[in-house]
PDB file of N, CA and C in Angstrom:
ATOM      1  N   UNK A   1     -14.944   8.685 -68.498  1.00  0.00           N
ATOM      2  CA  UNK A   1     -15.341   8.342 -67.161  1.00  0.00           C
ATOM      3  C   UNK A   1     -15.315   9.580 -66.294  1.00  0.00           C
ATOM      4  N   UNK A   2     -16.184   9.738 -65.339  1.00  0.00           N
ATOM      5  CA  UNK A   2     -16.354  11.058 -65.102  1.00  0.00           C
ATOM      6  C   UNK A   2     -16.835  10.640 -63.317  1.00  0.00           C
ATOM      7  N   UNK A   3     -15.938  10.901 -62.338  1.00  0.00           N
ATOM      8  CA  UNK A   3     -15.884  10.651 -60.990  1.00  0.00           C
ATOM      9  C   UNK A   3     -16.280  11.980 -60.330  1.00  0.00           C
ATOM     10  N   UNK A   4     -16.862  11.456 -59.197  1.00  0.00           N
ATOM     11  CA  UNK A   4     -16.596  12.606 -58.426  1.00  0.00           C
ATOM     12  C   UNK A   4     -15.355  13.111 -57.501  1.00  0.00           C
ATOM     13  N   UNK A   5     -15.067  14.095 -57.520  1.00  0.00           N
ATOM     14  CA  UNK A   5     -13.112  14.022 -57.092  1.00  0.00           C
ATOM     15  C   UNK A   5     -13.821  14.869 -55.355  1.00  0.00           C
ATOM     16  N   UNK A   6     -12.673  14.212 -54.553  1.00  0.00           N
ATOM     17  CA  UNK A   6     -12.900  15.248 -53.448  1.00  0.00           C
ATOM     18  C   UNK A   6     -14.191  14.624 -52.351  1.00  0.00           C
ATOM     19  N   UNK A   7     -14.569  14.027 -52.558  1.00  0.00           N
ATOM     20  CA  UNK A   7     -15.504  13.353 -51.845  1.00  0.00           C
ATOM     21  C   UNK A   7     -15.092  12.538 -51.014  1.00  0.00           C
ATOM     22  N   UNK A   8     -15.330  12.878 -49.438  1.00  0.00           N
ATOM     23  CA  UNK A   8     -14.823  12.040 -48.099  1.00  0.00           C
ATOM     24  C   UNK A   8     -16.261  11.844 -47.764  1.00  0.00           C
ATOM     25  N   UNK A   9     -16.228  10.875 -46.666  1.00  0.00           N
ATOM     26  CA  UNK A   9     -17.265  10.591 -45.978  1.00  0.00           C
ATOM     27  C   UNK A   9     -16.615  11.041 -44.176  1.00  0.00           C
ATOM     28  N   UNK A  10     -17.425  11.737 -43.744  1.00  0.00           N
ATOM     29  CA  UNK A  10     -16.480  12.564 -42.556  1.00  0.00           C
ATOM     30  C   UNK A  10     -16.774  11.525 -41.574  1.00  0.00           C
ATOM     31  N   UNK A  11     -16.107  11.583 -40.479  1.00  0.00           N
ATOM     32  CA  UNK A  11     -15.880  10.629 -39.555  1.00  0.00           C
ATOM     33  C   UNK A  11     -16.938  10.669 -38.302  1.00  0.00           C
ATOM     34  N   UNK A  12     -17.643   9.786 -37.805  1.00  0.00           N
ATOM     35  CA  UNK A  12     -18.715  10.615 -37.351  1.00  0.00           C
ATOM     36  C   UNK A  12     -18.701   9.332 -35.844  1.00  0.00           C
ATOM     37  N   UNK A  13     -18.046   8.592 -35.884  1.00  0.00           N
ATOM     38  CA  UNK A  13     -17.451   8.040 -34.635  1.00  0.00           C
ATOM     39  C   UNK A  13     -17.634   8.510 -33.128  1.00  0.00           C
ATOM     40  N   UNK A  14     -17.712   7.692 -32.491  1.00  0.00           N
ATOM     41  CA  UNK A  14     -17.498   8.069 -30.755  1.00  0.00           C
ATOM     42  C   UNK A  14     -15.855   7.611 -30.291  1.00  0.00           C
ATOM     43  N   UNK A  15     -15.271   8.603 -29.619  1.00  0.00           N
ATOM     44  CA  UNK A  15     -14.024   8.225 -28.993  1.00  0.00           C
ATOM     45  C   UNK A  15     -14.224   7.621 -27.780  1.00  0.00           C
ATOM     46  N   UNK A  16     -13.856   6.569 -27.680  1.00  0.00           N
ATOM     47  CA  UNK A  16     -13.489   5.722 -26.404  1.00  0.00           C
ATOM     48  C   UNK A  16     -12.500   5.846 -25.379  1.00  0.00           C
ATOM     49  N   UNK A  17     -13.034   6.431 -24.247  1.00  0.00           N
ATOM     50  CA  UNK A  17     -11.807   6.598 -23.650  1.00  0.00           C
ATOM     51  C   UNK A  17     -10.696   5.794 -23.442  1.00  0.00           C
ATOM     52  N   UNK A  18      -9.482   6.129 -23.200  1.00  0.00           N
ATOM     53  CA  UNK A  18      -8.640   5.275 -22.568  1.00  0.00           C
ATOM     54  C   UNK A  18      -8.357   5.481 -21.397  1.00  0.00           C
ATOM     55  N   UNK A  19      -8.238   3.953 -20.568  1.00  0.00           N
ATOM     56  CA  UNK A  19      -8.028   4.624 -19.360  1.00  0.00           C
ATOM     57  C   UNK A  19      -6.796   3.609 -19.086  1.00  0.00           C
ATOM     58  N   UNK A  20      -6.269   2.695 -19.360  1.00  0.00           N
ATOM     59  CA  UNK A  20      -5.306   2.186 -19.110  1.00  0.00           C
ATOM     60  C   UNK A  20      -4.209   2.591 -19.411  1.00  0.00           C
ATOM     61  N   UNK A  21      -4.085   3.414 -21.121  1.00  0.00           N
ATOM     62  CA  UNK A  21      -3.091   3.626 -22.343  1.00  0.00           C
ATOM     63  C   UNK A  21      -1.870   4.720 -21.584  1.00  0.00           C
ATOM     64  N   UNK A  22      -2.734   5.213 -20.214  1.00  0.00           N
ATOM     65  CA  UNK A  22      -1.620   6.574 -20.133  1.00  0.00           C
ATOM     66  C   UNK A  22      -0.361   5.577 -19.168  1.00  0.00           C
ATOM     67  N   UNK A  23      -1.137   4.764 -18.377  1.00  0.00           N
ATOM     68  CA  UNK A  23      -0.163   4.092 -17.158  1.00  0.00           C
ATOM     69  C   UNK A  23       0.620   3.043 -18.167  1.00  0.00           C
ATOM     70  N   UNK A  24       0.097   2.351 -18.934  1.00  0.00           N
ATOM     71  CA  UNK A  24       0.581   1.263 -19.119  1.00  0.00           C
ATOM     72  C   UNK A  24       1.120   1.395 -20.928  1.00  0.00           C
ATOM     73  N   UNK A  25       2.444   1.370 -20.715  1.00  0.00           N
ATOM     74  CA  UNK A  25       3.363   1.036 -21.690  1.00  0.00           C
ATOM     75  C   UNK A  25       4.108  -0.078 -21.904  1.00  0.00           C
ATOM     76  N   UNK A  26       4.787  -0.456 -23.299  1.00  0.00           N
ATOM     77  CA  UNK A  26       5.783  -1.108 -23.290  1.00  0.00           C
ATOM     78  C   UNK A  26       6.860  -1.556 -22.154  1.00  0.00           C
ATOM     79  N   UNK A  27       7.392   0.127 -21.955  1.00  0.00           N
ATOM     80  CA  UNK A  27       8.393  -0.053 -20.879  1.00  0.00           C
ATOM     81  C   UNK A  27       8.554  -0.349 -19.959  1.00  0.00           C
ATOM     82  N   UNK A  28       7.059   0.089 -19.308  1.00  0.00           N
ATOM     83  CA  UNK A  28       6.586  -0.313 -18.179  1.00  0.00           C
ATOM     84  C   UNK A  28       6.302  -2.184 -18.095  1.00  0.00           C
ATOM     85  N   UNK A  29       5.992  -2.231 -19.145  1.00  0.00           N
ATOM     86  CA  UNK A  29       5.735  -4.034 -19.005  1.00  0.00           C
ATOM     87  C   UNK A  29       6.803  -4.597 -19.208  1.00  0.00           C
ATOM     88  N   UNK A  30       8.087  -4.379 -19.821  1.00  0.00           N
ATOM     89  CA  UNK A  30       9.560  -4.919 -19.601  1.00  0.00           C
ATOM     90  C   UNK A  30       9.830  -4.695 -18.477  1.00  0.00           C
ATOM     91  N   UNK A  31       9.738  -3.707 -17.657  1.00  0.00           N
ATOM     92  CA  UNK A  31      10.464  -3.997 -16.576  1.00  0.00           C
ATOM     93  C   UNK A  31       9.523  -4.590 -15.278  1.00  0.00           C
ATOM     94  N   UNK A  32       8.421  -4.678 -15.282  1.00  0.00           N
ATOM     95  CA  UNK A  32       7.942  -5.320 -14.754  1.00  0.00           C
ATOM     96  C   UNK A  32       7.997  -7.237 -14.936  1.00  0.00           C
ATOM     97  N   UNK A  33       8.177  -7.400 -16.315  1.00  0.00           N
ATOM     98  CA  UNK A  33       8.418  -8.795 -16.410  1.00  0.00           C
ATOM     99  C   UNK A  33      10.033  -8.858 -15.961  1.00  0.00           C
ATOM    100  N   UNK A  34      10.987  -8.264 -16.050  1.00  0.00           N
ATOM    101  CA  UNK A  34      12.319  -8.052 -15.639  1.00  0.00           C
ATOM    102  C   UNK A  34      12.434  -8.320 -14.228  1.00  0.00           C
ATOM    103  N   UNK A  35      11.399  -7.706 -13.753  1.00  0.00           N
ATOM    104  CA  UNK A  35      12.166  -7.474 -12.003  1.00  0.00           C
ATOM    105  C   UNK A  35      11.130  -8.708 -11.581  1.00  0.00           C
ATOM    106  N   UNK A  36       9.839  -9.382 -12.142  1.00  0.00           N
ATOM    107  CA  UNK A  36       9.263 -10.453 -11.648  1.00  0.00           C
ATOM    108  C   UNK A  36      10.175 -11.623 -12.037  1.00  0.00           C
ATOM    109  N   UNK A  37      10.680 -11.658 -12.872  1.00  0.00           N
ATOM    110  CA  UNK A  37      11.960 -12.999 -13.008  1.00  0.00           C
ATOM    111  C   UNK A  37      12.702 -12.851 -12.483  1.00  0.00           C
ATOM    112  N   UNK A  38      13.570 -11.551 -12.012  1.00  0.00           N
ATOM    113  CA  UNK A  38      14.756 -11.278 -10.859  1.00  0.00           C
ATOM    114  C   UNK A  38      14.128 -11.922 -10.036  1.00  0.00           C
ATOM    115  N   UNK A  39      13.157 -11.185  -9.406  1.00  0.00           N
ATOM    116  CA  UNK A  39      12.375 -11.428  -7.684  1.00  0.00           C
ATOM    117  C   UNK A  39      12.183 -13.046  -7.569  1.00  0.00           C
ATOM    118  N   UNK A  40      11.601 -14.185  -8.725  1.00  0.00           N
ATOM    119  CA  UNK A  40      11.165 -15.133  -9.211  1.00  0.00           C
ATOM    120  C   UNK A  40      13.071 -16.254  -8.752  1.00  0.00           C
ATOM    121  N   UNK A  41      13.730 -15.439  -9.853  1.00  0.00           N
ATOM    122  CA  UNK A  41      14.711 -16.984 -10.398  1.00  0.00           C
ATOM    123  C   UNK A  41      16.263 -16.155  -9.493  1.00  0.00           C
ATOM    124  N   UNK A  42      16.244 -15.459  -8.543  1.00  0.00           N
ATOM    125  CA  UNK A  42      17.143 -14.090  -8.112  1.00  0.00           C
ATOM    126  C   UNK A  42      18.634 -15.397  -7.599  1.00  0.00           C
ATOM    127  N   UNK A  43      18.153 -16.088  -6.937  1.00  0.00           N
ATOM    128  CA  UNK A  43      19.517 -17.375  -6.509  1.00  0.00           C
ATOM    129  C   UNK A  43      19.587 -18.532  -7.258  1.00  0.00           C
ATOM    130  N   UNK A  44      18.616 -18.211  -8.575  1.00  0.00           N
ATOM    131  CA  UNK A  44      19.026 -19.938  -9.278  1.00  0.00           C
ATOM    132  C   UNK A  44      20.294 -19.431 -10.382  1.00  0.00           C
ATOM    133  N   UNK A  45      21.298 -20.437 -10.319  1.00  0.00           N
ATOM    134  CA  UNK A  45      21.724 -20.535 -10.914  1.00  0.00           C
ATOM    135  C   UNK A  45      21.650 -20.105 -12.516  1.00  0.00           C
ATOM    136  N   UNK A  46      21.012 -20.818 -12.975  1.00  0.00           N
ATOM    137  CA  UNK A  46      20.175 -21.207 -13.598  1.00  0.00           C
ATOM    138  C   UNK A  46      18.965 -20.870 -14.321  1.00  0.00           C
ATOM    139  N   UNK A  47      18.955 -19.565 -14.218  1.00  0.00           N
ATOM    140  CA  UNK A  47      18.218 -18.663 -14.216  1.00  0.00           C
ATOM    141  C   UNK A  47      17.729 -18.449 -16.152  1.00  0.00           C
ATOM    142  N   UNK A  48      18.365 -18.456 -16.180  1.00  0.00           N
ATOM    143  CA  UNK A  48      17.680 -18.110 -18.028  1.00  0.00           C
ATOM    144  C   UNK A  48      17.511 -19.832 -18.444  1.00  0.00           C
ATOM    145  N   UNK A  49      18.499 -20.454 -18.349  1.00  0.00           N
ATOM    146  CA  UNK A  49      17.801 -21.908 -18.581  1.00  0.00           C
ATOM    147  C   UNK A  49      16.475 -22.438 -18.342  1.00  0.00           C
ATOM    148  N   UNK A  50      16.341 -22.254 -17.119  1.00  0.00           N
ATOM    149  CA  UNK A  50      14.401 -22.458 -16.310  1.00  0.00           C
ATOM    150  C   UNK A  50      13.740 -21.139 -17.059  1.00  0.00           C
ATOM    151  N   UNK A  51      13.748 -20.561 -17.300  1.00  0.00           N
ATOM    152  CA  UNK A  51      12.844 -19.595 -17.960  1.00  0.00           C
ATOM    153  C   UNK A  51      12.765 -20.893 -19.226  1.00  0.00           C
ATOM    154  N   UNK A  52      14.061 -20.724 -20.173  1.00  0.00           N
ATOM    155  CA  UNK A  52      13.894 -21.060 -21.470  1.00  0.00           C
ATOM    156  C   UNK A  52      12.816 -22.738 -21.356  1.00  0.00           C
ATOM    157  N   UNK A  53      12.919 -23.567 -20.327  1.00  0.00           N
ATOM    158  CA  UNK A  53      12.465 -24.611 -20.246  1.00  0.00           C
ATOM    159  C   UNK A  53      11.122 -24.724 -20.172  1.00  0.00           C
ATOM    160  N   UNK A  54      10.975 -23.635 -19.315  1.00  0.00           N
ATOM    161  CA  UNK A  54       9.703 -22.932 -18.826  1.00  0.00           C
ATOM    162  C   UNK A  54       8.481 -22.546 -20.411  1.00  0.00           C
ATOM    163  N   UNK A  55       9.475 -21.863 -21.256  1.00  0.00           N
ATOM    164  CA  UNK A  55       8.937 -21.573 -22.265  1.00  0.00           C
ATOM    165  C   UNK A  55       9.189 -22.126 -23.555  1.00  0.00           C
ATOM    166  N   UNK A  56      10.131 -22.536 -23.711  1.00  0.00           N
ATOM    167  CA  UNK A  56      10.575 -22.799 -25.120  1.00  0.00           C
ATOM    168  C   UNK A  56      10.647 -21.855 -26.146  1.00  0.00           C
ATOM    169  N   UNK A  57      11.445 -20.415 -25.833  1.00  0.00           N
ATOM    170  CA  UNK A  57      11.816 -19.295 -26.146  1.00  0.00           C
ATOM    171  C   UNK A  57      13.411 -19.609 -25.887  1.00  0.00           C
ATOM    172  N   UNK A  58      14.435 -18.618 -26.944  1.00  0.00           N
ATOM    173  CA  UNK A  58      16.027 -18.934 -27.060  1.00  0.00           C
ATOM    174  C   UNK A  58      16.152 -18.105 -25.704  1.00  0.00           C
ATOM    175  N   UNK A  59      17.765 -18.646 -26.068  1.00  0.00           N
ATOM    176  CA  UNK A  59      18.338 -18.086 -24.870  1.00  0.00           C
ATOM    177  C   UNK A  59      18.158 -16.730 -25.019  1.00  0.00           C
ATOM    178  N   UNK A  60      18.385 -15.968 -26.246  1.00  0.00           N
ATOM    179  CA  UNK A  60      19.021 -14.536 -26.650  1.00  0.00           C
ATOM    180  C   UNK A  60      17.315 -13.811 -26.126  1.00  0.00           C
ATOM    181  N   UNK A  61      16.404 -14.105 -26.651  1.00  0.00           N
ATOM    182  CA  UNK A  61      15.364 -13.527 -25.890  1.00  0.00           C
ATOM    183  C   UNK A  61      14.921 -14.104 -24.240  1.00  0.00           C
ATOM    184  N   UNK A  62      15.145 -14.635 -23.740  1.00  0.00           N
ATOM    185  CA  UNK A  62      15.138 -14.719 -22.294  1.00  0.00           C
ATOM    186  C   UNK A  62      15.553 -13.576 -21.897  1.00  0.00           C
ATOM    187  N   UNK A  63      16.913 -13.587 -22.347  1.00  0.00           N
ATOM    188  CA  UNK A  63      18.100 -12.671 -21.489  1.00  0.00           C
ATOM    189  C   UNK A  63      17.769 -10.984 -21.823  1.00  0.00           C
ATOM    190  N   UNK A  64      17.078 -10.629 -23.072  1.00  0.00           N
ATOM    191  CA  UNK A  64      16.304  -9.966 -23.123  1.00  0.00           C
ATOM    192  C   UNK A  64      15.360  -9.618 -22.435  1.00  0.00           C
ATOM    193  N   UNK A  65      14.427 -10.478 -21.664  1.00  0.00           N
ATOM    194  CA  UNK A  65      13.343 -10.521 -20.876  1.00  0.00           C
ATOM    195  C   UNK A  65      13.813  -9.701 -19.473  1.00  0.00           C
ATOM    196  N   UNK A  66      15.461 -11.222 -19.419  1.00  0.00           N
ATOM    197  CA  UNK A  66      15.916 -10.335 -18.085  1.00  0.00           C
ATOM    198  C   UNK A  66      16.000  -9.070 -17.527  1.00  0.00           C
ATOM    199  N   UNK A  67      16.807  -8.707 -18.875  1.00  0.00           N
ATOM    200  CA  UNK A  67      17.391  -7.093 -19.107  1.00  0.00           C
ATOM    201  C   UNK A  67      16.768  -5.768 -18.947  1.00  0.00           C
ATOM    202  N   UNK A  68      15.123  -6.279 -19.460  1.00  0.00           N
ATOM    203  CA  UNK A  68      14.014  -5.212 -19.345  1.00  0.00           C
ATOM    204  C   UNK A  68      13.918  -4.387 -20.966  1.00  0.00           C
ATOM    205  N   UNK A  69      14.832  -5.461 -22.170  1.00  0.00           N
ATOM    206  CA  UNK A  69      14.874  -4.362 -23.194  1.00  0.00           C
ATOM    207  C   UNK A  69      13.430  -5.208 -24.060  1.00  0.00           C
ATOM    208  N   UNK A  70      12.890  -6.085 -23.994  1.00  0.00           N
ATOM    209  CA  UNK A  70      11.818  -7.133 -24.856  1.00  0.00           C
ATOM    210  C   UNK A  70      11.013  -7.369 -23.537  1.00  0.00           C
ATOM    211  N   UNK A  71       9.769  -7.705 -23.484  1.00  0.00           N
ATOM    212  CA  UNK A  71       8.343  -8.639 -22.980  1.00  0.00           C
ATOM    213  C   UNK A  71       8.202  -9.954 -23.993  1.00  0.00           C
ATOM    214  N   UNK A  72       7.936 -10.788 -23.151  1.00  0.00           N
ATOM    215  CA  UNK A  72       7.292 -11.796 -23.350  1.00  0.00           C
ATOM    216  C   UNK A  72       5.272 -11.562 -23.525  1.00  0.00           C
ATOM    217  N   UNK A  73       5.431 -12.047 -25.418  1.00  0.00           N
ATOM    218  CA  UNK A  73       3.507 -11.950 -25.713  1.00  0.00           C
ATOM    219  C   UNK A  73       3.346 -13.305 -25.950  1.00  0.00           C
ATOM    220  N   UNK A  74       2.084 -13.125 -26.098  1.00  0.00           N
ATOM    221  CA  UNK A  74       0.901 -14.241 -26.329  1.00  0.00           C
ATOM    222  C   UNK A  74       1.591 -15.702 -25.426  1.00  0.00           C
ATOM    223  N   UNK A  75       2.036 -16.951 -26.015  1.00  0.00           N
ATOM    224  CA  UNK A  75       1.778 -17.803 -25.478  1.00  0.00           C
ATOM    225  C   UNK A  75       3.179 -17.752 -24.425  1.00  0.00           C
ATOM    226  N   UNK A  76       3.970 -17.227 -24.794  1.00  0.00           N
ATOM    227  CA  UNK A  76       5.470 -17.372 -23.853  1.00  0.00           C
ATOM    228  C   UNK A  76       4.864 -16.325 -22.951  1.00  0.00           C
ATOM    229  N   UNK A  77       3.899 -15.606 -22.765  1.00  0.00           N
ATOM    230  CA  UNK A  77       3.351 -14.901 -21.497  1.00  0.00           C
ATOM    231  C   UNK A  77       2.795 -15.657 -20.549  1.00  0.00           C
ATOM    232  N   UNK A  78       2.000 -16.580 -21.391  1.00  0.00           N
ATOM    233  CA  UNK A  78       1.547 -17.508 -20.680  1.00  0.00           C
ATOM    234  C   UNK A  78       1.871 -18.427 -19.691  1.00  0.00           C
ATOM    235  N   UNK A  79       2.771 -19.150 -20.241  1.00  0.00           N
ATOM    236  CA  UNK A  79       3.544 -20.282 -20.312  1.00  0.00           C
ATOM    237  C   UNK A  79       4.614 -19.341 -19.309  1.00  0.00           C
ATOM    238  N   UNK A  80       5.029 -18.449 -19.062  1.00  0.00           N
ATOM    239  CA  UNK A  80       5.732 -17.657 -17.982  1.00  0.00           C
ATOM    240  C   UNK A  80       4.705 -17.509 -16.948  1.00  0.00           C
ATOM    241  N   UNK A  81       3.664 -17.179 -16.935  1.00  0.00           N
ATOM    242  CA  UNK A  81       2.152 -16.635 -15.861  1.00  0.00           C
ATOM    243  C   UNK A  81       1.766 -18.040 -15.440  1.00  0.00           C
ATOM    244  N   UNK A  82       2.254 -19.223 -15.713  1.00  0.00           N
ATOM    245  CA  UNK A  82       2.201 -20.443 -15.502  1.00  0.00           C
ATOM    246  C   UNK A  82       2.879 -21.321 -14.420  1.00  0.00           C
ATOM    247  N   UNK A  83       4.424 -20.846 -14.802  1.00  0.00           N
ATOM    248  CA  UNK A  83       5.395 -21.227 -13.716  1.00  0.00           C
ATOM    249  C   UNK A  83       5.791 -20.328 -12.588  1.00  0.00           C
ATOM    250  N   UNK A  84       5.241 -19.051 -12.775  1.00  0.00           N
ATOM    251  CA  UNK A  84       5.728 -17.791 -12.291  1.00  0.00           C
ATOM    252  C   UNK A  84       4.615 -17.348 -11.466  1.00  0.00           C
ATOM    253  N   UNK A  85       4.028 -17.201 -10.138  1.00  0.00           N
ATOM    254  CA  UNK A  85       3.384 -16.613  -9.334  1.00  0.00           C
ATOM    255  C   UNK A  85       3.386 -15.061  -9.571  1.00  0.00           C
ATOM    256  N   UNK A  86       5.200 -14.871  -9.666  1.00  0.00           N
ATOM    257  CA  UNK A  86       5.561 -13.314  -9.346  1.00  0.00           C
ATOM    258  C   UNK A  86       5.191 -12.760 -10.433  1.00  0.00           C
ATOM    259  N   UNK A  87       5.529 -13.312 -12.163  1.00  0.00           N
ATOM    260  CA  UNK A  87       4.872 -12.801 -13.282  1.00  0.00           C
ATOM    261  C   UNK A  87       3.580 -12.909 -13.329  1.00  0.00           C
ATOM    262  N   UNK A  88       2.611 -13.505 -12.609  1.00  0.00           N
ATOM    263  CA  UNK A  88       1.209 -13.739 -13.059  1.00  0.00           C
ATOM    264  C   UNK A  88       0.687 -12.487 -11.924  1.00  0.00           C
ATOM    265  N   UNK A  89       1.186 -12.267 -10.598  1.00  0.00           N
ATOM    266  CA  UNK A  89       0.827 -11.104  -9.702  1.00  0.00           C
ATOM    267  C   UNK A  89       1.212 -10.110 -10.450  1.00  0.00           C
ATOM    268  N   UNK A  90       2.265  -9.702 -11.014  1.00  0.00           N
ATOM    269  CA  UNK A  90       2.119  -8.442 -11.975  1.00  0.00           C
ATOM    270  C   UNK A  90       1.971  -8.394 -13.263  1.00  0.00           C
ATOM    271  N   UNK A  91       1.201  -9.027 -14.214  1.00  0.00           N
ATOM    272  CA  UNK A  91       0.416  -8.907 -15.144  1.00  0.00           C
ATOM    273  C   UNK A  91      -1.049  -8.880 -14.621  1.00  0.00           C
ATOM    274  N   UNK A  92      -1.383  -9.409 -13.728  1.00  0.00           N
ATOM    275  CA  UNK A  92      -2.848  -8.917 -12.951  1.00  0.00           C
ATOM    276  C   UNK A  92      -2.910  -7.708 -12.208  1.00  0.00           C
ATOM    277  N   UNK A  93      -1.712  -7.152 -11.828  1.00  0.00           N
ATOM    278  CA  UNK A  93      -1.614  -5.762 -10.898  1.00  0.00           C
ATOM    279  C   UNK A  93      -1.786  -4.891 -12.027  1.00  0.00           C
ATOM    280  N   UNK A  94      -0.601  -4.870 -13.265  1.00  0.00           N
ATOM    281  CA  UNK A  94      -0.966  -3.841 -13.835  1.00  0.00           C
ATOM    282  C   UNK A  94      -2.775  -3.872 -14.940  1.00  0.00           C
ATOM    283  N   UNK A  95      -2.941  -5.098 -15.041  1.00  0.00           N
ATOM    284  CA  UNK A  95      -4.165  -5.318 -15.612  1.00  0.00           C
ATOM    285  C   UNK A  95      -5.490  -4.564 -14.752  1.00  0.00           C
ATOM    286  N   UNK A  96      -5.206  -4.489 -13.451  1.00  0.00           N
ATOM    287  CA  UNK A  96      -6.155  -3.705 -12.417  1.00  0.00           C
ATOM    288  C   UNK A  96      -6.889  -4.648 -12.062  1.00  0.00           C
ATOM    289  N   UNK A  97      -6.448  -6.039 -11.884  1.00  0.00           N
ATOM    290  CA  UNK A  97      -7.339  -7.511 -11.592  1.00  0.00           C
ATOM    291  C   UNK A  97      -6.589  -7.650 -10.662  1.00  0.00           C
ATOM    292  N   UNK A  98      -6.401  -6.775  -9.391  1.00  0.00           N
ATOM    293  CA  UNK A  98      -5.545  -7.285  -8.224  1.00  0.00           C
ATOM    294  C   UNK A  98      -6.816  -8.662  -8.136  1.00  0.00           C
ATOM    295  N   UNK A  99      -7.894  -8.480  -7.821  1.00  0.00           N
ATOM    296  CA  UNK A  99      -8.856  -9.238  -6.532  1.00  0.00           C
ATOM    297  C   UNK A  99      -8.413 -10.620  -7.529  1.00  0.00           C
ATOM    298  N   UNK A 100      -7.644 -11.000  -8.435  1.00  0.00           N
ATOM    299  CA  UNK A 100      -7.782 -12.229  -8.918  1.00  0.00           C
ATOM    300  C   UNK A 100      -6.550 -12.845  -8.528  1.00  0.00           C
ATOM    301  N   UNK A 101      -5.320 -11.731  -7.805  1.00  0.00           N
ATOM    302  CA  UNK A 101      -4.206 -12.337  -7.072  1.00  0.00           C
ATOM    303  C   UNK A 101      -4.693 -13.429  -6.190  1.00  0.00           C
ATOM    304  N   UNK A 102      -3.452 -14.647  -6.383  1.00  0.00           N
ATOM    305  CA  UNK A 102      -3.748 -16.182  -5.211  1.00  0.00           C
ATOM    306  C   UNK A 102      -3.243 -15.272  -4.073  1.00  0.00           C
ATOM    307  N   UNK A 103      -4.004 -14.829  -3.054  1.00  0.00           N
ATOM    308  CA  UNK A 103      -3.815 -14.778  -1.277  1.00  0.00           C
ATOM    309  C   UNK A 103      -2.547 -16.110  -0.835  1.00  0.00           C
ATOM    310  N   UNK A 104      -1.160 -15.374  -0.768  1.00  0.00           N
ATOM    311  CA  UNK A 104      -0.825 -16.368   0.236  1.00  0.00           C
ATOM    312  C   UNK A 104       0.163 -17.294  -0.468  1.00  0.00           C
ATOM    313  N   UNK A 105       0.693 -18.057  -0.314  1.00  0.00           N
ATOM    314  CA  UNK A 105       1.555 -19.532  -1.021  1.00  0.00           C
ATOM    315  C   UNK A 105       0.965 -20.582  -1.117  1.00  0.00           C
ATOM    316  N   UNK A 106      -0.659 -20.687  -0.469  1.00  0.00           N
ATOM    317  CA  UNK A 106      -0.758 -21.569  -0.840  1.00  0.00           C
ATOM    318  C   UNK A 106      -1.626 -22.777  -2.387  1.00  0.00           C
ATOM    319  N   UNK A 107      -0.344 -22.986  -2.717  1.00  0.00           N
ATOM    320  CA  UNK A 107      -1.120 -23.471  -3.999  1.00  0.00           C
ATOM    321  C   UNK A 107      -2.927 -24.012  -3.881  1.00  0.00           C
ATOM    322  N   UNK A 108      -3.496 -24.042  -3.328  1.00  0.00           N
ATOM    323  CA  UNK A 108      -4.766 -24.929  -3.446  1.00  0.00           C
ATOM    324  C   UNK A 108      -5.886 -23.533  -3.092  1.00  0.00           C
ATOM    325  N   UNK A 109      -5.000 -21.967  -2.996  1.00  0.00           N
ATOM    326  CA  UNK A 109      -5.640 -20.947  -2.790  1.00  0.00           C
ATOM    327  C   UNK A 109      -6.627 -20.696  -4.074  1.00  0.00           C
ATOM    328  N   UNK A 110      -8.075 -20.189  -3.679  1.00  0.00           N
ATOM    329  CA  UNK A 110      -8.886 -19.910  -5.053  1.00  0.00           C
ATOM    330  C   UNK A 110      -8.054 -18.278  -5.402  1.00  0.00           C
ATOM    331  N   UNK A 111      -8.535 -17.693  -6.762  1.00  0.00           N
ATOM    332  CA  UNK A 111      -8.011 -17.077  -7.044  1.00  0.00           C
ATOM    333  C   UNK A 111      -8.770 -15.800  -6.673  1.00  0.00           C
TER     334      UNK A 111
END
């Protein structure tokens, strides 16, 4: 059997910029979900319980959430951007979708 050795096919691609990748990190999205549940649950009691109810995520990752060391993905983002005004205003701030912030308290506001 007799191959040809050494043979690549070179990469001939367009790079896509990034323009989000430099602002937006991990870390940056823990502590932003961190300080929107402070700002959010700051005098409840109760505070990791209503999250967990909220989501149906354990206690041990809530308190994580709290802490700023884990984010909440896919549906427990949700399901947080759901009960949470303050988490859904900053997952749209850092998303760069301010204009889709609700104006105001009042629930019946368009978005």
């Amino acid at each position: 059997m007799s191959g040809k050795k050494g043979t690549e096919v070179p990469y001939s691609g367009t790079k896509v910029p990034k323009t989000l990748s430099k602002e937006l990190t991990a870390d940056a999205y823990h502590r932003m979900i961190a300080g929107a549940l402070r700002a959010e649950l700051a005098q409840a009691r109760w505070a990791v319980k209503t999250v967990m109810q909220w989501t149906g995520a354990s206690e041990r990752t809530v308190k994580n959430w709290f802490q700023g060391k884990k984010g909440p993905s896919g549906l427990h983002l949700i399901l947080l951007a759901a009960h949470s005004d303050t988490v859904l205003d900053g997952v749209l701030t850092m998303a760069r979708r301010d204009r889709y912030r609700r104006q105001g308290n009042d629930p019946a506001a368009p978005y």
